[in-house]
N, C-alpha and C. Protein backbone atom coordinates (compact mmCIF):
# COMPACT_ATOMS: atom_id res chain seq x y z
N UNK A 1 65.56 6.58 41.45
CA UNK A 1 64.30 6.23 42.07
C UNK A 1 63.63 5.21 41.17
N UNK A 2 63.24 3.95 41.81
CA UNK A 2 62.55 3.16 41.24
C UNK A 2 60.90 3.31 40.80
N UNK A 3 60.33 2.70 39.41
CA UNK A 3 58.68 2.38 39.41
C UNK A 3 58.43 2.10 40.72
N UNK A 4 57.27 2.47 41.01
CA UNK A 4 56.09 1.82 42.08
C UNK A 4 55.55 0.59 41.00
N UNK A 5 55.32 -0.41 41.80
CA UNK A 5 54.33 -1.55 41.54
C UNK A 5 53.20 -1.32 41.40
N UNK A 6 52.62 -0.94 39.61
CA UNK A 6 51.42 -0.97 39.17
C UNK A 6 51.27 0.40 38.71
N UNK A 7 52.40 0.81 38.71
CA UNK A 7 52.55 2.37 37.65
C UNK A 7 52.32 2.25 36.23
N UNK A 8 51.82 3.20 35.47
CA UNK A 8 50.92 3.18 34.02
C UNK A 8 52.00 2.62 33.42
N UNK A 9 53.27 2.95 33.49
CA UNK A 9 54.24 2.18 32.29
C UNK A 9 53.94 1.02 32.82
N UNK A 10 54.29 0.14 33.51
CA UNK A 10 54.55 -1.28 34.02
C UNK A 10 53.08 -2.04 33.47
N UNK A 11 52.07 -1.20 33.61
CA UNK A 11 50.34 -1.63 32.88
C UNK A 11 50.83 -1.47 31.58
N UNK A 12 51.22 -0.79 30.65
CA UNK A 12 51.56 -0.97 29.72
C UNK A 12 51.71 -2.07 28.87
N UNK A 13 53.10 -2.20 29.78
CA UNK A 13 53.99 -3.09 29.49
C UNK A 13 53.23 -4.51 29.37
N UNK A 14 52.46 -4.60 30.57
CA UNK A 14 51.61 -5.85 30.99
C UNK A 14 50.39 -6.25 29.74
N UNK A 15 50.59 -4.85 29.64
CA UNK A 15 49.16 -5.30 28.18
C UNK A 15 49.42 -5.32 27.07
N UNK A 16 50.46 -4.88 26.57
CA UNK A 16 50.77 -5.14 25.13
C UNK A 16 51.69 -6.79 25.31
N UNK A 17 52.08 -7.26 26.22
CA UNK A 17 53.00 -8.72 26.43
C UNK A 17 51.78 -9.36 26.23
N UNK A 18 50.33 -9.01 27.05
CA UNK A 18 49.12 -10.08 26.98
C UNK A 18 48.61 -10.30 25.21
N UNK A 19 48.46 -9.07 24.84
CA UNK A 19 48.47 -9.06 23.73
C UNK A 19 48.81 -9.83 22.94
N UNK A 20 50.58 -9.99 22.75
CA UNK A 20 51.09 -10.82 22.01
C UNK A 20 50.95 -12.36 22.94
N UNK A 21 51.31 -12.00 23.58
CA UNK A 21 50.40 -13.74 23.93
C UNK A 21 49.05 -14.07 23.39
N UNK A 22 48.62 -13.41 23.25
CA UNK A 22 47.09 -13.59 23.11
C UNK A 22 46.87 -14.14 21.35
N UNK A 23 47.63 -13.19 20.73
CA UNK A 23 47.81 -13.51 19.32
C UNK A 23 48.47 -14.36 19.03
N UNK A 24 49.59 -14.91 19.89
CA UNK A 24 49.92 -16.12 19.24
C UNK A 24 50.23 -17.16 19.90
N UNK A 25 48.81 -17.56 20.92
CA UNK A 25 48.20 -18.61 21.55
C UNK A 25 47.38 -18.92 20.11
N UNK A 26 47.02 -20.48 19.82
CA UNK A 26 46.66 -20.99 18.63
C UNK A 26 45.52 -21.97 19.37
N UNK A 27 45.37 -22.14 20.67
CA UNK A 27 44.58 -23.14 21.33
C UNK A 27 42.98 -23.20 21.06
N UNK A 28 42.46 -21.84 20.98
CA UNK A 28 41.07 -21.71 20.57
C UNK A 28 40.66 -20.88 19.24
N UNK A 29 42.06 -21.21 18.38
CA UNK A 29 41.43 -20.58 16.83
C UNK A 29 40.80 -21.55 16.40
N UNK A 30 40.46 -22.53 16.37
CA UNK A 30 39.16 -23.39 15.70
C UNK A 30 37.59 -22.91 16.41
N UNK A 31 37.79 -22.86 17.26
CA UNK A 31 36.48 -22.44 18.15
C UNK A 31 36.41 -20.86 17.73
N UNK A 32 37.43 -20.14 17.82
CA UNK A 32 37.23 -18.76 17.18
C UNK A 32 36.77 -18.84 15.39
N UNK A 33 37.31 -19.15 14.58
CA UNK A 33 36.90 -19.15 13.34
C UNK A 33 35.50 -20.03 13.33
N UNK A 34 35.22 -20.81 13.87
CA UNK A 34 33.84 -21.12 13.88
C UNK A 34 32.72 -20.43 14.03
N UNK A 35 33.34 -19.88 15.44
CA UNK A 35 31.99 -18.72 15.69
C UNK A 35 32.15 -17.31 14.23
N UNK A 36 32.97 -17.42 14.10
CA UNK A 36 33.08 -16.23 13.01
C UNK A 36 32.57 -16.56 11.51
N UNK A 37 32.78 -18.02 11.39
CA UNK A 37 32.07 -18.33 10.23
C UNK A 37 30.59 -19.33 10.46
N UNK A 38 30.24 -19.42 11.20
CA UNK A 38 28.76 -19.83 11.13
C UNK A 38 28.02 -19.52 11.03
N UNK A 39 27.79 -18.15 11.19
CA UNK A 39 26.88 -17.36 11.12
C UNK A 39 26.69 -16.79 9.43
N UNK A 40 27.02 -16.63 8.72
CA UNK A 40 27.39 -16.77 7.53
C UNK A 40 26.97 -17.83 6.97
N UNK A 41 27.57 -18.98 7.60
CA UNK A 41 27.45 -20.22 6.53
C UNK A 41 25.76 -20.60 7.01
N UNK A 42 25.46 -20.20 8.36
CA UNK A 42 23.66 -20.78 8.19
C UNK A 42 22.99 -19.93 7.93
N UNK A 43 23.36 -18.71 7.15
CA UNK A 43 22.73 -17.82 6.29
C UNK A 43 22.70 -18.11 4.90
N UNK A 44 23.59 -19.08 4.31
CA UNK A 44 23.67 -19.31 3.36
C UNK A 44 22.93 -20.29 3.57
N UNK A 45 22.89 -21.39 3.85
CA UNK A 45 22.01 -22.45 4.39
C UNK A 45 20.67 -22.47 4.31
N UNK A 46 20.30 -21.52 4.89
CA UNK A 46 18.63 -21.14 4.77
C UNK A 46 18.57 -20.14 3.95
N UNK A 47 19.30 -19.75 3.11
CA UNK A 47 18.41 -19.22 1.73
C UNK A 47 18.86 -20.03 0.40
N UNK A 48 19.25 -21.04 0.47
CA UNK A 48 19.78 -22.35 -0.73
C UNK A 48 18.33 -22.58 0.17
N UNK A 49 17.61 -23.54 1.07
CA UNK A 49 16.71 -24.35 1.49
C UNK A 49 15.44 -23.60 1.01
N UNK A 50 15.21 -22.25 1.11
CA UNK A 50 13.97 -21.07 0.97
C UNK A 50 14.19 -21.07 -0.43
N UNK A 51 15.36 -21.13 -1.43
CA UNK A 51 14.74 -20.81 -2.60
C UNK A 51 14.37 -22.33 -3.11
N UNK A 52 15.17 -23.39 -2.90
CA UNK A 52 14.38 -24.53 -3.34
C UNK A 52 13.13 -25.14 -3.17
N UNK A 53 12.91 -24.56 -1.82
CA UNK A 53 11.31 -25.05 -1.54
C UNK A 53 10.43 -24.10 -2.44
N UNK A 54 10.56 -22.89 -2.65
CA UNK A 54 9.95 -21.95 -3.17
C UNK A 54 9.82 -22.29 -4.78
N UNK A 55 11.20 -22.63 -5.59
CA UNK A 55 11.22 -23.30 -6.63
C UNK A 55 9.82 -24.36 -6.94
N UNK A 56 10.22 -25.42 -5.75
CA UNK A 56 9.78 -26.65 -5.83
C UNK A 56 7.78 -26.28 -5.87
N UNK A 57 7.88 -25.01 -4.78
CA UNK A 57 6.22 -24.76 -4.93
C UNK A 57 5.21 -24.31 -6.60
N UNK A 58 6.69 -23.02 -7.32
CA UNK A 58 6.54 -22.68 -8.37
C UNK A 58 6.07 -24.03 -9.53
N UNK A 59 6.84 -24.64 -9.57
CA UNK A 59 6.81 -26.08 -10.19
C UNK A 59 5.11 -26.50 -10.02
N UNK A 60 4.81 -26.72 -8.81
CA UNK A 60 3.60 -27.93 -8.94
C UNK A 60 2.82 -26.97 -9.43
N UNK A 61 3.05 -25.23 -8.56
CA UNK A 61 1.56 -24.63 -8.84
C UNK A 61 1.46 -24.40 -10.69
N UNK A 62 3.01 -24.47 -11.31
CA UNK A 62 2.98 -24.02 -12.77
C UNK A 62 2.03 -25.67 -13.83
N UNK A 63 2.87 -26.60 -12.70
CA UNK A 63 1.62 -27.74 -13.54
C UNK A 63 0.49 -28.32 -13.31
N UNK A 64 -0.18 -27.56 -12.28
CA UNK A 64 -1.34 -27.67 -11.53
C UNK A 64 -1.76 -26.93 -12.78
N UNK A 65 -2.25 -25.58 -13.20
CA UNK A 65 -2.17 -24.60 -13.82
C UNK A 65 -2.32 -25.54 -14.96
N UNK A 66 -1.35 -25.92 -15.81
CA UNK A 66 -1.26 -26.60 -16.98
C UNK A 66 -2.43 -27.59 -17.01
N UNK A 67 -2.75 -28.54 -15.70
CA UNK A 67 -3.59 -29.28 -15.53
C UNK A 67 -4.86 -29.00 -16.01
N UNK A 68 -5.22 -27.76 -15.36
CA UNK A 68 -6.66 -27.60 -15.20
C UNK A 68 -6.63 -26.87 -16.78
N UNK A 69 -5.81 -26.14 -16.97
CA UNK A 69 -6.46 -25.23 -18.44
C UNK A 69 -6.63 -26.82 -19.36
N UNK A 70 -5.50 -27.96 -19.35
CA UNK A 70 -5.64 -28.93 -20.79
C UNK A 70 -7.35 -29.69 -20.20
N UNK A 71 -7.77 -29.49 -19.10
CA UNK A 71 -9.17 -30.08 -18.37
C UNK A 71 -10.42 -29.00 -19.11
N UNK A 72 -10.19 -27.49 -19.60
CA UNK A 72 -11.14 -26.87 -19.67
C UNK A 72 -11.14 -26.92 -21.09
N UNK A 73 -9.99 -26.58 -22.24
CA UNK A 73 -9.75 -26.78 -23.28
C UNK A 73 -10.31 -28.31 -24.09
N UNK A 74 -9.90 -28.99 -23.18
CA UNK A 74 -11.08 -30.49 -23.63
C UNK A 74 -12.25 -30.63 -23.49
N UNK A 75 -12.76 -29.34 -22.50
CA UNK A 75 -14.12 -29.66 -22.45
C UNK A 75 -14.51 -30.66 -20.92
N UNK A 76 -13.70 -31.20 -20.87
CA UNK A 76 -13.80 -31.91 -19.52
C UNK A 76 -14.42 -31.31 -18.16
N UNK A 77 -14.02 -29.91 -17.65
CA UNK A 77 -14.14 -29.01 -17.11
C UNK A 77 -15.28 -28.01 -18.01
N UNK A 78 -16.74 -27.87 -17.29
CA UNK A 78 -17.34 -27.15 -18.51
C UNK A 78 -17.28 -25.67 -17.36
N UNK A 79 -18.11 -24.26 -17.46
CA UNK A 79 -18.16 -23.41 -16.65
C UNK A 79 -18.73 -23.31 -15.50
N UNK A 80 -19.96 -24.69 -15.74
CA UNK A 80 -20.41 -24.82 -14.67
C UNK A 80 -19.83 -25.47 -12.99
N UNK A 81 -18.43 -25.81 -13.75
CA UNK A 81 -17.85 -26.83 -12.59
C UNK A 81 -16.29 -26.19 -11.99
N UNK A 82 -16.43 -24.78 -12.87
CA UNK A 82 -15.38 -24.13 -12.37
C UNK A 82 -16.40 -22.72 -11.68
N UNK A 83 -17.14 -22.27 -11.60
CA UNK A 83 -18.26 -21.46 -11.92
C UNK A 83 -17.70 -20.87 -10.12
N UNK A 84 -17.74 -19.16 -9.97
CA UNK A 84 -18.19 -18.67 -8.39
C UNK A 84 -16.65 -19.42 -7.55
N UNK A 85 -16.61 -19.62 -6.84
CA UNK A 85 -15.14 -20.12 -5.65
C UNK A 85 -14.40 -21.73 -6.05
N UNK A 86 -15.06 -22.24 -7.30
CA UNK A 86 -15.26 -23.46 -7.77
C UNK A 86 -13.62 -23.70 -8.37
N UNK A 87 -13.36 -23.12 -9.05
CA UNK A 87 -11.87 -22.95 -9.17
C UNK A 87 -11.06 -22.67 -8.54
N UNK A 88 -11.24 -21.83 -7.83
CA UNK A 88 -9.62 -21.82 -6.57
C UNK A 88 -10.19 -22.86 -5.69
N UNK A 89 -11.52 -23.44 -5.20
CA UNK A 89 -10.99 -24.81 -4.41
C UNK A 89 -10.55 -25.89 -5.19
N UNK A 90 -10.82 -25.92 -7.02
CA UNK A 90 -10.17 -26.95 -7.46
C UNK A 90 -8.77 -26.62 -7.35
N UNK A 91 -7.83 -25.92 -7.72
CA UNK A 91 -6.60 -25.49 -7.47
C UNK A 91 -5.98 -25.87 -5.96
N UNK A 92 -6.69 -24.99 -4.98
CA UNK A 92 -6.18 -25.16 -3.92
C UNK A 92 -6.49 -26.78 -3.60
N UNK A 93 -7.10 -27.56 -3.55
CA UNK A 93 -7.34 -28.63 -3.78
C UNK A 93 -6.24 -29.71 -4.23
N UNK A 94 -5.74 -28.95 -5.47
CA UNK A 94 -4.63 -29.79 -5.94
C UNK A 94 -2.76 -29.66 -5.15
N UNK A 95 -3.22 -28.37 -4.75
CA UNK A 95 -1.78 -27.51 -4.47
C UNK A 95 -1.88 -28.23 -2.75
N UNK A 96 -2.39 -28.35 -2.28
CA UNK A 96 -2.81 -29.06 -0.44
C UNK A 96 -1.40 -29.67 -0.33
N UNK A 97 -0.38 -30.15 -1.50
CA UNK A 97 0.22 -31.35 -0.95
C UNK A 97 1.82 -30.28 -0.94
N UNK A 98 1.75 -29.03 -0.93
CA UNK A 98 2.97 -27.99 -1.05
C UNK A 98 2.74 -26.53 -0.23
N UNK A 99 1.00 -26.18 -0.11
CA UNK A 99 0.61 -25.09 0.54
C UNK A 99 0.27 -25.40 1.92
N UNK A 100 0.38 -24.49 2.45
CA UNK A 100 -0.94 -24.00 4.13
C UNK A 100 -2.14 -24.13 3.73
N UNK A 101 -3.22 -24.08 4.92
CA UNK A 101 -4.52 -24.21 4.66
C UNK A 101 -5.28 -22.76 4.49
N UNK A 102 -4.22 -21.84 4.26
CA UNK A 102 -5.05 -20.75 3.62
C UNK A 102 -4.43 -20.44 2.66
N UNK A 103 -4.82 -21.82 1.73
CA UNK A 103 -4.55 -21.47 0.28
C UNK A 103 -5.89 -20.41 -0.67
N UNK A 104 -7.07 -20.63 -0.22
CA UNK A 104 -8.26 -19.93 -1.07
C UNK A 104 -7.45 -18.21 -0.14
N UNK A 105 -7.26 -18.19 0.65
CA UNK A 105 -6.99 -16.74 1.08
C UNK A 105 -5.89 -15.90 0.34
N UNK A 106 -4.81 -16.79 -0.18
CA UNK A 106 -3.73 -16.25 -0.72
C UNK A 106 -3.60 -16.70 -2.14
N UNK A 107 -4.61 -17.44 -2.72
CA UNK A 107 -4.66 -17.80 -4.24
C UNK A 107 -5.56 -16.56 -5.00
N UNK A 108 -5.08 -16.61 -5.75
CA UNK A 108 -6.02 -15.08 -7.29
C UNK A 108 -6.02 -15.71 -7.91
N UNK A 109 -7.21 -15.93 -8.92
CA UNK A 109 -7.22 -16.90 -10.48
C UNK A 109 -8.09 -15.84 -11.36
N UNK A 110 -7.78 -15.78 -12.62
CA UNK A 110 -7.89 -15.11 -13.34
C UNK A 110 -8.18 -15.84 -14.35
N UNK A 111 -9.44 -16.10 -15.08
CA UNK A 111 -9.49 -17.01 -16.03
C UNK A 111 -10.75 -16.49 -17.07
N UNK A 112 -10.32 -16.07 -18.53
CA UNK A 112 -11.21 -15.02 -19.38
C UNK A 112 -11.07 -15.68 -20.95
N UNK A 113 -12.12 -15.08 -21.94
CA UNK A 113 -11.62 -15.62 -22.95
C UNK A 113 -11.88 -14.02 -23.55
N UNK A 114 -10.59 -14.48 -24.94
CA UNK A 114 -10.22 -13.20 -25.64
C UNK A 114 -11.08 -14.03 -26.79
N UNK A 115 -10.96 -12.52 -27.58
CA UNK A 115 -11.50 -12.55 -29.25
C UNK A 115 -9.86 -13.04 -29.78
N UNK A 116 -8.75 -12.58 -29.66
CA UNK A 116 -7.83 -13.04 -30.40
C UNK A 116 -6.52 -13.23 -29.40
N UNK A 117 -5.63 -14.33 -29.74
CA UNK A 117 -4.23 -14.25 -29.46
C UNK A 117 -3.35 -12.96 -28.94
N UNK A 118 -3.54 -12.37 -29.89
CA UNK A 118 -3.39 -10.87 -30.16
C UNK A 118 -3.54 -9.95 -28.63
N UNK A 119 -4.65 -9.73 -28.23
CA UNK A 119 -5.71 -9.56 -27.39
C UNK A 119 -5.08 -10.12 -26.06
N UNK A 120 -5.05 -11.43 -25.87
CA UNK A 120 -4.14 -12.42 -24.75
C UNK A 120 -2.93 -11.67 -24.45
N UNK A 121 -2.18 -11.70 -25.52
CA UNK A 121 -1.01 -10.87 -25.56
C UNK A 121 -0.45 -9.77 -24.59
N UNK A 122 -1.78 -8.93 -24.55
CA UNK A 122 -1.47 -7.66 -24.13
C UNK A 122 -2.18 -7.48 -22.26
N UNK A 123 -2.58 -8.79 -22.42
CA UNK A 123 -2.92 -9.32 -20.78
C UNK A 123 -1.65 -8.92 -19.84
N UNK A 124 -1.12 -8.44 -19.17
CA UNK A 124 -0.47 -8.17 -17.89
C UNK A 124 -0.76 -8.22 -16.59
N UNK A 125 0.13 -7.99 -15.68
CA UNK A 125 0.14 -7.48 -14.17
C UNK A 125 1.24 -7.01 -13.96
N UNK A 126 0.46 -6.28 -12.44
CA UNK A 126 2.10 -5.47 -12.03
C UNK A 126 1.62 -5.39 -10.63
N UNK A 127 2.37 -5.65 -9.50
CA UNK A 127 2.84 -5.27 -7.92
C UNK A 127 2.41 -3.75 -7.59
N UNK A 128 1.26 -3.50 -7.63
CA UNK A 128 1.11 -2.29 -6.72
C UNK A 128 0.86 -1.84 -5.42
N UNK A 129 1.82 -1.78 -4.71
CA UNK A 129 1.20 -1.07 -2.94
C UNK A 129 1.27 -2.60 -2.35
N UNK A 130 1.84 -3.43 -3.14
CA UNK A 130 1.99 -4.95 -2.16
C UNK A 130 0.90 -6.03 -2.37
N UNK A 131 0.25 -5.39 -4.08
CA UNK A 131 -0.79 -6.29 -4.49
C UNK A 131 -1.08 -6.56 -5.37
N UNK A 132 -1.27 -7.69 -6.02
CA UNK A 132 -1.39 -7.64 -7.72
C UNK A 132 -2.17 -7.08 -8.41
N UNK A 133 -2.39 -6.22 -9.48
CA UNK A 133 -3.09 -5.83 -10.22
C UNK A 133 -3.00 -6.17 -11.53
N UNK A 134 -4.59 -6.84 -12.14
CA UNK A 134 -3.98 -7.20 -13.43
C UNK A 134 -4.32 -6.24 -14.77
N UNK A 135 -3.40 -5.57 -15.73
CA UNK A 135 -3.83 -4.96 -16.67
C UNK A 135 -3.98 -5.69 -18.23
N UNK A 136 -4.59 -4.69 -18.87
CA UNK A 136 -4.86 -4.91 -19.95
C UNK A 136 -4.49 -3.68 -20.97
N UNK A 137 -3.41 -4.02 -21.81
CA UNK A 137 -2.86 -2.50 -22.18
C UNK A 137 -2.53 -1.71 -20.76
N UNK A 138 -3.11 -0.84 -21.11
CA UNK A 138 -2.35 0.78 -19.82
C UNK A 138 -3.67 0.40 -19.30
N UNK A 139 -4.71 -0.41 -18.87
CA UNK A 139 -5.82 0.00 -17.94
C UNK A 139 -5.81 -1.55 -17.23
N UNK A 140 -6.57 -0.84 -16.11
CA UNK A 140 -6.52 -1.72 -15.04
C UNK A 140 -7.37 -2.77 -15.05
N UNK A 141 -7.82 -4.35 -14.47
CA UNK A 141 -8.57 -4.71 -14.56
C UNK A 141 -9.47 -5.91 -13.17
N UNK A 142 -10.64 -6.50 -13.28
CA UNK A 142 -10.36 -6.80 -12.12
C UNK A 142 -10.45 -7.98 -12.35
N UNK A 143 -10.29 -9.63 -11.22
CA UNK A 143 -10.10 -10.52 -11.51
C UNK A 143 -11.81 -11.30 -12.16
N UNK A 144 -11.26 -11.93 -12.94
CA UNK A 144 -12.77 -12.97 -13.52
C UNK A 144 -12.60 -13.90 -13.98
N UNK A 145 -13.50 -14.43 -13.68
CA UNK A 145 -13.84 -15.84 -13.80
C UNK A 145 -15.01 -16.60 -15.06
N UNK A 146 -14.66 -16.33 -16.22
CA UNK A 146 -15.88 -16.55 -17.59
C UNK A 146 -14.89 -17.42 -18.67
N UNK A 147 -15.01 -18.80 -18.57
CA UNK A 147 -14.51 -19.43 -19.51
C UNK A 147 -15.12 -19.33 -20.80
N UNK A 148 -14.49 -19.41 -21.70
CA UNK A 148 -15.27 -19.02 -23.18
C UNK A 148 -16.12 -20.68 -23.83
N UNK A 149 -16.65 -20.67 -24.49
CA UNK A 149 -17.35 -22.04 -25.54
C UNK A 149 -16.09 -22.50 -26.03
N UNK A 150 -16.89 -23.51 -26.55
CA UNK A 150 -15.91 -24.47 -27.61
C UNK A 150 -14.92 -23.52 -28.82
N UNK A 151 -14.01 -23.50 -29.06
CA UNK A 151 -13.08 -23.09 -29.90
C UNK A 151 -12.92 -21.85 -29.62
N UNK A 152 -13.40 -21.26 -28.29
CA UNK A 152 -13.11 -20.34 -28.07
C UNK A 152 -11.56 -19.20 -27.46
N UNK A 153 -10.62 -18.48 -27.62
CA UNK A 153 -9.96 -18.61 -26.68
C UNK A 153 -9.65 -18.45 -25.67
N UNK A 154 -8.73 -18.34 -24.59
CA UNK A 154 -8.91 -18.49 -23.35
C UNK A 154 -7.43 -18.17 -22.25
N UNK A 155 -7.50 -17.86 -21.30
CA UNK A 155 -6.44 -17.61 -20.83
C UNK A 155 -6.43 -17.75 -19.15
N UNK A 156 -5.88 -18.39 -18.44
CA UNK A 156 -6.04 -18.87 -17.54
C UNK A 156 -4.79 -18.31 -16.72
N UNK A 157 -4.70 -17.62 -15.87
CA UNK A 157 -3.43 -16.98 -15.05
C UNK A 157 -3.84 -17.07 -13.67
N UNK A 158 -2.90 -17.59 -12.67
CA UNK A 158 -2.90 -18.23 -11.54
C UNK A 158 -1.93 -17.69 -10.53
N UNK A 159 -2.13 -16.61 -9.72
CA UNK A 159 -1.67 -16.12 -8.49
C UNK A 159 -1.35 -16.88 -6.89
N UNK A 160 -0.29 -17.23 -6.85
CA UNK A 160 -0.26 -17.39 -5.39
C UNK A 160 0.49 -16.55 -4.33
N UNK A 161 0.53 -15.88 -3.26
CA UNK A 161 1.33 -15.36 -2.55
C UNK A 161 2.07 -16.29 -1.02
N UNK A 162 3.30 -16.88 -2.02
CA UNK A 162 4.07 -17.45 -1.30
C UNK A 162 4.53 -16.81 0.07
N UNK A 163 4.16 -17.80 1.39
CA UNK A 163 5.14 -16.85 2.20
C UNK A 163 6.68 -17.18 2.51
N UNK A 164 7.14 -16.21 3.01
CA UNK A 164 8.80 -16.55 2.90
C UNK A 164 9.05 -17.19 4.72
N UNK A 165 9.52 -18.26 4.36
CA UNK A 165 9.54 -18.79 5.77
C UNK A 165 10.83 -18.61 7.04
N UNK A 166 11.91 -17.91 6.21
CA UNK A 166 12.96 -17.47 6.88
C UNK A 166 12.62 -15.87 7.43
N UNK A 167 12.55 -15.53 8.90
CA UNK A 167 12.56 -14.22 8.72
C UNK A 167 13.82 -13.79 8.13
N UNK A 168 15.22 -14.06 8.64
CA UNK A 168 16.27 -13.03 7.50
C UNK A 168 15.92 -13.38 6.54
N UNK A 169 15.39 -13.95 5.51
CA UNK A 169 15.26 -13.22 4.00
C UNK A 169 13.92 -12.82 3.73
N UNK A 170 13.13 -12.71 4.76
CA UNK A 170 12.07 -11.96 4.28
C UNK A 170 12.13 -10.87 3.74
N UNK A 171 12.93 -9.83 4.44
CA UNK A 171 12.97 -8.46 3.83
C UNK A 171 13.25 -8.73 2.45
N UNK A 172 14.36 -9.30 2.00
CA UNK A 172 15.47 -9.25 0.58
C UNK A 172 14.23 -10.07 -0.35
N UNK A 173 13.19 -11.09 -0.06
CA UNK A 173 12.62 -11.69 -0.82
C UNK A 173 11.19 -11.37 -1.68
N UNK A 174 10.81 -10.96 -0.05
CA UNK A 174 9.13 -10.49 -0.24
C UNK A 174 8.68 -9.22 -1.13
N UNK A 175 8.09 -9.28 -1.94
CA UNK A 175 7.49 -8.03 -3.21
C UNK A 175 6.09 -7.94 -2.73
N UNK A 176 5.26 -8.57 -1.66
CA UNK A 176 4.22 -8.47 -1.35
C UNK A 176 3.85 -8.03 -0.09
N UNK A 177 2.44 -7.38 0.30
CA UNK A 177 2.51 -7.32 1.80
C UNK A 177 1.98 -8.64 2.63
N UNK A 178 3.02 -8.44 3.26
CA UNK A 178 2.79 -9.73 4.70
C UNK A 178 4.14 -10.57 4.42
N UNK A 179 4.97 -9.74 4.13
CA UNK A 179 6.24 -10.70 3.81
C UNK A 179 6.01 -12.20 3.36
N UNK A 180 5.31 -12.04 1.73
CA UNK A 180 4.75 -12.43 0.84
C UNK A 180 5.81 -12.42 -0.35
N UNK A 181 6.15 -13.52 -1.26
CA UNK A 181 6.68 -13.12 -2.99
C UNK A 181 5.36 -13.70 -3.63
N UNK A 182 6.01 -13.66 -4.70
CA UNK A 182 4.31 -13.87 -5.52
C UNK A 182 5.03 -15.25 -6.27
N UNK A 183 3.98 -16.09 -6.46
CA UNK A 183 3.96 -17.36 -7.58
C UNK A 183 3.28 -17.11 -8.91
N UNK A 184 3.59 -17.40 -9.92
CA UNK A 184 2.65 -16.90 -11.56
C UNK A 184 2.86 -18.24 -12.06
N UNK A 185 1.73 -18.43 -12.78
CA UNK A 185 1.09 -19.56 -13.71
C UNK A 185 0.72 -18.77 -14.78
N UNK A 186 0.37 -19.33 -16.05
CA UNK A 186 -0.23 -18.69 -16.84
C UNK A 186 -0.18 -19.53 -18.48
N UNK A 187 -1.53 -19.59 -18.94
CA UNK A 187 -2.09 -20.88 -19.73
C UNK A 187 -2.64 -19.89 -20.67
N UNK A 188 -2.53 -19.77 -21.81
CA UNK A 188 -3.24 -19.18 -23.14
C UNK A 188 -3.79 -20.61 -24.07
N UNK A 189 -5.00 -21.03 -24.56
CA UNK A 189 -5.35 -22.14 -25.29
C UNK A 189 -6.21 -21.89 -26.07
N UNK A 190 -6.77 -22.34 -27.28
CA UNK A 190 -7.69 -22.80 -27.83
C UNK A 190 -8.61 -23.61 -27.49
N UNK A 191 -9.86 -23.80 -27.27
CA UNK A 191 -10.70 -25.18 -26.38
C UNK A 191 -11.00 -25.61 -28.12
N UNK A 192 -11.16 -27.24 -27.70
CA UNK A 192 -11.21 -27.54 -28.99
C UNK A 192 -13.13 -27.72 -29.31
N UNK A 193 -13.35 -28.44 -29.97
CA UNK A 193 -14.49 -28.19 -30.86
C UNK A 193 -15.75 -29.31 -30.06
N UNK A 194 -15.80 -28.98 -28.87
CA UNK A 194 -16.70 -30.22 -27.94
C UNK A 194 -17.62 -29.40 -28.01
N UNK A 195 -18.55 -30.40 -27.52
CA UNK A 195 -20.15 -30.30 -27.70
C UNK A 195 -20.86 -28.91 -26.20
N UNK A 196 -21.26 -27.48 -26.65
CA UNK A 196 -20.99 -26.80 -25.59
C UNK A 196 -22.64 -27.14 -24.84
């Protein structure tokens, strides 16, 4: 007695033959390995592009930063002209040509004078709950704004919360809330001996 036409062996048969046809048809392995590697490669793509821009932001805001402390240290900059919101619009001001326009919203400046080096030293921060906090030793402190006199010293630390512009690497990037990383500046000086 013969198979019937379309009995489970004869399907079988039919699908493991497609099979090997299938595997070694070569007509759309370029189009197959493409789709299999692109996705990959424009993942790599946009996080080489996210960390260089991010780099490139670190950079201006670190010599923006440098800017303004060698401006207060000369005396050039007295307290009255950094004095109340006067400093983060000079900052944000300078930073316009790398930030969004809510740079005063996402900038922290921190700018104090110590009795000693020493003292500076033990200035910190740390990421808590998705927000900066800055310490001093083991205690907490809050941000201020009191440049010291002539020869006084001084310390100038500069917060930005970068946002991450790729959503896939937001998760892997951001230490802040709002899928946020953080930017740091930070200037310790002597002001020299100008007329206060």
């Amino acid at each position: 007695m013969g198979k019937e036409f379309g009995s489970t062996g004869q399907r079988k048969v039919e699908r493991a033959s497609f099979f090997r046809r299938f595997i070694r048809d070569r007509r759309g392995a370029t189009a197959l390995e493409f789709a299999l590697l692109a996705l990959p490669f424009a993942l790599l793509v946009f996080a080489i592009l996210e960390s260089c821009i991010s780099f490139a932001g670190q950079e201006v805001m670190a010599n923006i930063t440098d800017d303004v402390a060698r401006q207060l240290r000369t005396g050039q900059l007295r307290p009255a002209d950094v004095a109340g919101t006067k400093l983060t619009t000079l900052i944000c001001g300078k930073l316009e040509i790398i930030v969004s326009t809510d740079c005063p919203q996402q900038l922290l400046v921190d700018l104090r004078q110590y009795t000693t080096f020493a003292d500076a030293a033990t200035a910190s921060f740390q990421i808590q709950n998705g927000d900066v906090v800055l310490m001093q030793g083991t205690s907490s402190q809050t941000f201020a704004n009191s440049p010291g006199p002539a020869e006084s010293r001084n310390m100038l630390r500069v917060f930005y919360k970068w946002p991450v512009m790729t959503d896939l690497m937001a998760k892997s990037m951001a230490n802040l809330s709002g899928g946020r990383t953080l930017h740091f500046a930070s200037v310790t000086w002597q002001n020299e001996p100008f007329d206060n």
